[in-house]
Protein backbone atom coordinates (compact mmCIF):
# COMPACT_ATOMS: atom_id res chain seq x y z
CA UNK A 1 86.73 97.92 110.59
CA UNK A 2 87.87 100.83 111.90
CA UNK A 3 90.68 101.49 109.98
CA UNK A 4 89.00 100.81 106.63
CA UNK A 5 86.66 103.58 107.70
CA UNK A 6 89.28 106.28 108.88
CA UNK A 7 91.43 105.29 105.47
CA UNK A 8 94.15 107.78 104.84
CA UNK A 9 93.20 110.13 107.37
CA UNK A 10 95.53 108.71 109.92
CA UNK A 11 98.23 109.64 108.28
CA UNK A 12 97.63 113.36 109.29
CA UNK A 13 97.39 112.22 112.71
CA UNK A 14 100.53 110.52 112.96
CA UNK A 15 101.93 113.82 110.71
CA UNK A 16 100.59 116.24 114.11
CA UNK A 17 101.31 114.06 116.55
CA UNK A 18 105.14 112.46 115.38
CA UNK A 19 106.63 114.93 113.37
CA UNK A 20 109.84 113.85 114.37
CA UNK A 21 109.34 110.47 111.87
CA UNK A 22 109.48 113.04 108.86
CA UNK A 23 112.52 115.02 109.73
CA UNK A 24 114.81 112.62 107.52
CA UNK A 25 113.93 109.73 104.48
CA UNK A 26 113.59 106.23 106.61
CA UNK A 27 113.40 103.27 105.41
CA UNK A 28 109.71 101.91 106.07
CA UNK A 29 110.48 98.20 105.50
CA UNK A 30 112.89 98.46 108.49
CA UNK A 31 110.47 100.09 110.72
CA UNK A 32 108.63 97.25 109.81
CA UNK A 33 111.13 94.57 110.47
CA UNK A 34 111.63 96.30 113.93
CA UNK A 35 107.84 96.39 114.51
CA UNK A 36 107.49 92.84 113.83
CA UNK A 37 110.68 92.07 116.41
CA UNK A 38 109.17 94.20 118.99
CA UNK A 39 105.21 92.82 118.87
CA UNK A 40 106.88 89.28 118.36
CA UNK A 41 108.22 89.19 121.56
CA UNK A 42 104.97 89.94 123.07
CA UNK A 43 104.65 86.14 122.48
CA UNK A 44 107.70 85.39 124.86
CA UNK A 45 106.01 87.63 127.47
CA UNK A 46 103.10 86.22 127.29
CA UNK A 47 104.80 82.35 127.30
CA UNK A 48 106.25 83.49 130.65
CA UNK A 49 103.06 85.04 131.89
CA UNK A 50 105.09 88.82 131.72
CA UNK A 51 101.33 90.18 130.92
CA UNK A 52 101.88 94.14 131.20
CA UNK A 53 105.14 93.26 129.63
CA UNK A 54 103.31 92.22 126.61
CA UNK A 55 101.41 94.68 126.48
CA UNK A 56 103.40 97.29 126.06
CA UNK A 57 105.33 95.42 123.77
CA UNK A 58 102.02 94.75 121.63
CA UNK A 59 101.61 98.74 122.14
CA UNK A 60 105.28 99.51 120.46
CA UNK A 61 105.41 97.11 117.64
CA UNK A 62 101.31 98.28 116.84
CA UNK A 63 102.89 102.07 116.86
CA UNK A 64 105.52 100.88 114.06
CA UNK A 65 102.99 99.26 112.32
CA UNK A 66 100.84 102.17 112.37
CA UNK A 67 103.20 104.49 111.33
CA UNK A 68 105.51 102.73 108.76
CA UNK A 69 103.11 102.82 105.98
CA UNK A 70 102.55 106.65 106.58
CA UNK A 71 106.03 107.05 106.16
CA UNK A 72 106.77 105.74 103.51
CA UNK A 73 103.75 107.56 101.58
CA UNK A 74 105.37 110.62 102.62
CA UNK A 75 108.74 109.93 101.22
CA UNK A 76 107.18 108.41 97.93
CA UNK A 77 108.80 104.54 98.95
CA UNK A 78 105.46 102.90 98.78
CA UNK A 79 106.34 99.56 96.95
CA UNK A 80 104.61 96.11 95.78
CA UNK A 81 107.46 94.76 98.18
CA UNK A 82 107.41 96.19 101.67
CA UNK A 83 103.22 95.94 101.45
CA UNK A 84 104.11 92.46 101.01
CA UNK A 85 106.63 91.94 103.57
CA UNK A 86 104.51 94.27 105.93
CA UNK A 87 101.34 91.93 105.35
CA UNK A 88 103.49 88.76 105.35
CA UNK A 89 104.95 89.96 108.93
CA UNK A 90 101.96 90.79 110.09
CA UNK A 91 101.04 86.98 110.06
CA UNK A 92 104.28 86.44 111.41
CA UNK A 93 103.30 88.39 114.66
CA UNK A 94 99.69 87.23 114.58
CA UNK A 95 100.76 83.70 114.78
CA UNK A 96 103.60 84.23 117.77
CA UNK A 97 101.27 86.35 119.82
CA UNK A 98 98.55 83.34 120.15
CA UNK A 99 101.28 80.92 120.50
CA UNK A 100 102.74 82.58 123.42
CA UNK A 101 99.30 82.54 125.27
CA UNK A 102 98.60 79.14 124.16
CA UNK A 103 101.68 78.39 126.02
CA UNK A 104 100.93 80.52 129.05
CA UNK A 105 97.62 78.58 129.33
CA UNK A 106 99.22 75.17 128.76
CA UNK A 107 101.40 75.63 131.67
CA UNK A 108 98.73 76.84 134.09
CA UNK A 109 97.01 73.60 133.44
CA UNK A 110 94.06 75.96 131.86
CA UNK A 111 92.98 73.42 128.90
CA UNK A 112 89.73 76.20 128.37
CA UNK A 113 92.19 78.70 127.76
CA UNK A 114 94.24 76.84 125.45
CA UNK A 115 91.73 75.80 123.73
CA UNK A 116 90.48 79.24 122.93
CA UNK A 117 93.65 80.98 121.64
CA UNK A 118 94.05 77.65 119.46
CA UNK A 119 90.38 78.64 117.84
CA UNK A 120 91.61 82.40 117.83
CA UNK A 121 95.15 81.76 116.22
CA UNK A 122 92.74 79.02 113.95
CA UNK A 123 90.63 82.11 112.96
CA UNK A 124 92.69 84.92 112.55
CA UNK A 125 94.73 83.08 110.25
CA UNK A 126 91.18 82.49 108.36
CA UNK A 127 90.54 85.71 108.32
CA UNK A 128 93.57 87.04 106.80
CA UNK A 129 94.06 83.83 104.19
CA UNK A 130 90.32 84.52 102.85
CA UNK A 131 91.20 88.20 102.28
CA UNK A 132 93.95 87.36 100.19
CA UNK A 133 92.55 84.43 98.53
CA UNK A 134 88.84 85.90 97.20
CA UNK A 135 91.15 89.53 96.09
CA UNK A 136 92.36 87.45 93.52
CA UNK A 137 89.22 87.08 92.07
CA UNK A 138 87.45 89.76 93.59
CA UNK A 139 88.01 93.83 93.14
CA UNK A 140 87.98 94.36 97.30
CA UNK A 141 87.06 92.20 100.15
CA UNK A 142 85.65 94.33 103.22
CA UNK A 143 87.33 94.10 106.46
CA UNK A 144 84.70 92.77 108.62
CA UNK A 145 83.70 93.35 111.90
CA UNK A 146 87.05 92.60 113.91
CA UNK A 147 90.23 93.60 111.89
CA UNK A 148 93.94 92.74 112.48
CA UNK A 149 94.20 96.44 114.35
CA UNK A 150 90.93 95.61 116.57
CA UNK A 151 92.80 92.25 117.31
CA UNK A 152 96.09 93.70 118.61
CA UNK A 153 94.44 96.56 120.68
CA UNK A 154 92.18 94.53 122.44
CA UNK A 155 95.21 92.12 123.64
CA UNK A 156 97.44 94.79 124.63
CA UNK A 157 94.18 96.15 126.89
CA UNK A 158 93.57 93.44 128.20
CA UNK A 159 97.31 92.12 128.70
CA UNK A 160 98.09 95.59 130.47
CA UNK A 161 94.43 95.82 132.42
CA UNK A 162 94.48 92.14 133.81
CA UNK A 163 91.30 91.31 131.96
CA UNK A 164 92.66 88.69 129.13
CA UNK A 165 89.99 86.01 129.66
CA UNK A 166 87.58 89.29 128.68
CA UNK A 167 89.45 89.53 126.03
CA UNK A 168 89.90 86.44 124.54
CA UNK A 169 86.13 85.63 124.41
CA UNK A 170 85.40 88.76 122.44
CA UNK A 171 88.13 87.49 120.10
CA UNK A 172 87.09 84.09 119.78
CA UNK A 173 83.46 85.59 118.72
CA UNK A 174 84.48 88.84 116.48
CA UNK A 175 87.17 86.43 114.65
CA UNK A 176 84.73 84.14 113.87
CA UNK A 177 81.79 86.83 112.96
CA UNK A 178 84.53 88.14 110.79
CA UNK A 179 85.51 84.76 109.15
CA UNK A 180 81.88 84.35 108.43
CA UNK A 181 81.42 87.71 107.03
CA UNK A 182 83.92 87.38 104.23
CA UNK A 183 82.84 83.95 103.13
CA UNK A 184 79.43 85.47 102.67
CA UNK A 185 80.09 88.21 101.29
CA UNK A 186 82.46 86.14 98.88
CA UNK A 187 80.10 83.53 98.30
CA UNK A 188 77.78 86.25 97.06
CA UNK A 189 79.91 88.44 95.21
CA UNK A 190 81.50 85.39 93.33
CA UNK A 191 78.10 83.99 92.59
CA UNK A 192 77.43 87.05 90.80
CA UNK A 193 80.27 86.99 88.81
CA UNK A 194 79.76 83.60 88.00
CA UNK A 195 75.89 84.56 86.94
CA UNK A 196 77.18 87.20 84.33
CA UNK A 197 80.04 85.61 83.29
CA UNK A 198 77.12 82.30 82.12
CA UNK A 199 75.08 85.32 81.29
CA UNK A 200 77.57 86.59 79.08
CA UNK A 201 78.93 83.31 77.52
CA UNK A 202 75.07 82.45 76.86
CA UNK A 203 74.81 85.67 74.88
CA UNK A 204 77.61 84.95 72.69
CA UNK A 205 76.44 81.18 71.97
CA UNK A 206 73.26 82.49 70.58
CA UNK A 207 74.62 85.38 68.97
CA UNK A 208 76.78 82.63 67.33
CA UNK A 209 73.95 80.77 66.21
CA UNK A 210 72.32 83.65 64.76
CA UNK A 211 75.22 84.36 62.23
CA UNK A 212 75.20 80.81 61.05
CA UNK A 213 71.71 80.64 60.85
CA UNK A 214 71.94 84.09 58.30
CA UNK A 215 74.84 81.96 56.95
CA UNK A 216 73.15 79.32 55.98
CA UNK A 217 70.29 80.94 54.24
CA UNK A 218 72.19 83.38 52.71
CA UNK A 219 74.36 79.72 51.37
């Protein structure tokens, strides 16, 4: 959400406040590969109940994966590739994040607490698959009300602050507000399609019919 609504205007941001990432070309798909290493082992923290740990380990990958898109805009090495691999890594990171506090829970004996990063992991993975699925078909898909950035920032508060449980509620609920606002909003938008596309093809039967009728009394 709130990165669909600041749009490019982070990238002057990170251009005041990092200047030092423009000195030289990098290469943004290794910024992203190191992003992904770095958040990914938030999951180990976590797994070992090193909270703050993973939080500022959530904090450093979430900088490279802030900033490695800007950077390669500026250096003109945007490609169909590295928004893939950033996307695909993305999931990668998602998925090892909830695992390690699914495993942090599991030993504590905390089955409640298990069971809710299970129905987080369950629902950010929703969220992310329905995106890509209805953009196939559909011109855009808006975010929704708790995006992949929302997601990471309110971990890392509440790994480094103490208050996880907090934390993991509001996830549990934005994910699945968000899951249900792109199946709605793809149930509608596809509907309409649909309606125009019969519309359409309905138009062109009878337009048909009226040729062969002319035909045939022309014959």
């Amino acid at each position: 959400m709130i990165k669909e609504k600041l749009g490019h205007r982070i990238d002057g941001w990170v251009h005041t406040l990092f200047p030092f990432l423009f000195w030289r070309p990098i290469n943004p798909d290794v910024m992203t590969v190191v992003g992904t290493l770095v958040a990914g082992a938030s999951g180990l923290a976590f797994a070992g109940g090193e909270l703050r740990l993973a939080g500022l380990l959530l904090v450093a990958g979430g900088f490279f994966d802030l900033v490695d898109g800007v950077v390669a805009r500026h250096f003109g090495r945007t490609t169909r590739f590295g928004a893939f691999l950033d996307s695909s890594l993305d999931r990668v990171v998602d998925i090892l994040v909830m695992l390690g506090l699914f495993t942090l829970y599991v030993r504590n004996s905390d089955g409640v607490g298990a069971l809710v990063c299970a129905w987080v992991l369950v629902a950010t993975v929703l969220t992310s698959y329905a995106k890509a699925r209805a953009e196939l078909m559909l011109e855009r898909m808006p975010g929704g009300f708790l995006e992949r950035g929302e997601r990471i920032g309110l971990l890392a508060i509440g790994a480094l602050s103490g208050w996880l449980w907090p934390v993991l509620g509001v996830l549990a609920v934005g994910s699945s507000v968000t899951v249900g606002q792109r199946f709605l909003y793809a149930y509608r938008e596809m509907g309409r399609l649909d309606r125009e596309a019969a519309g359409a093809a309905a138009g062109a039967v009878a337009d048909r019919e009226v040729v062969e009728g002319d035909a045939e009394e022309a014959g």
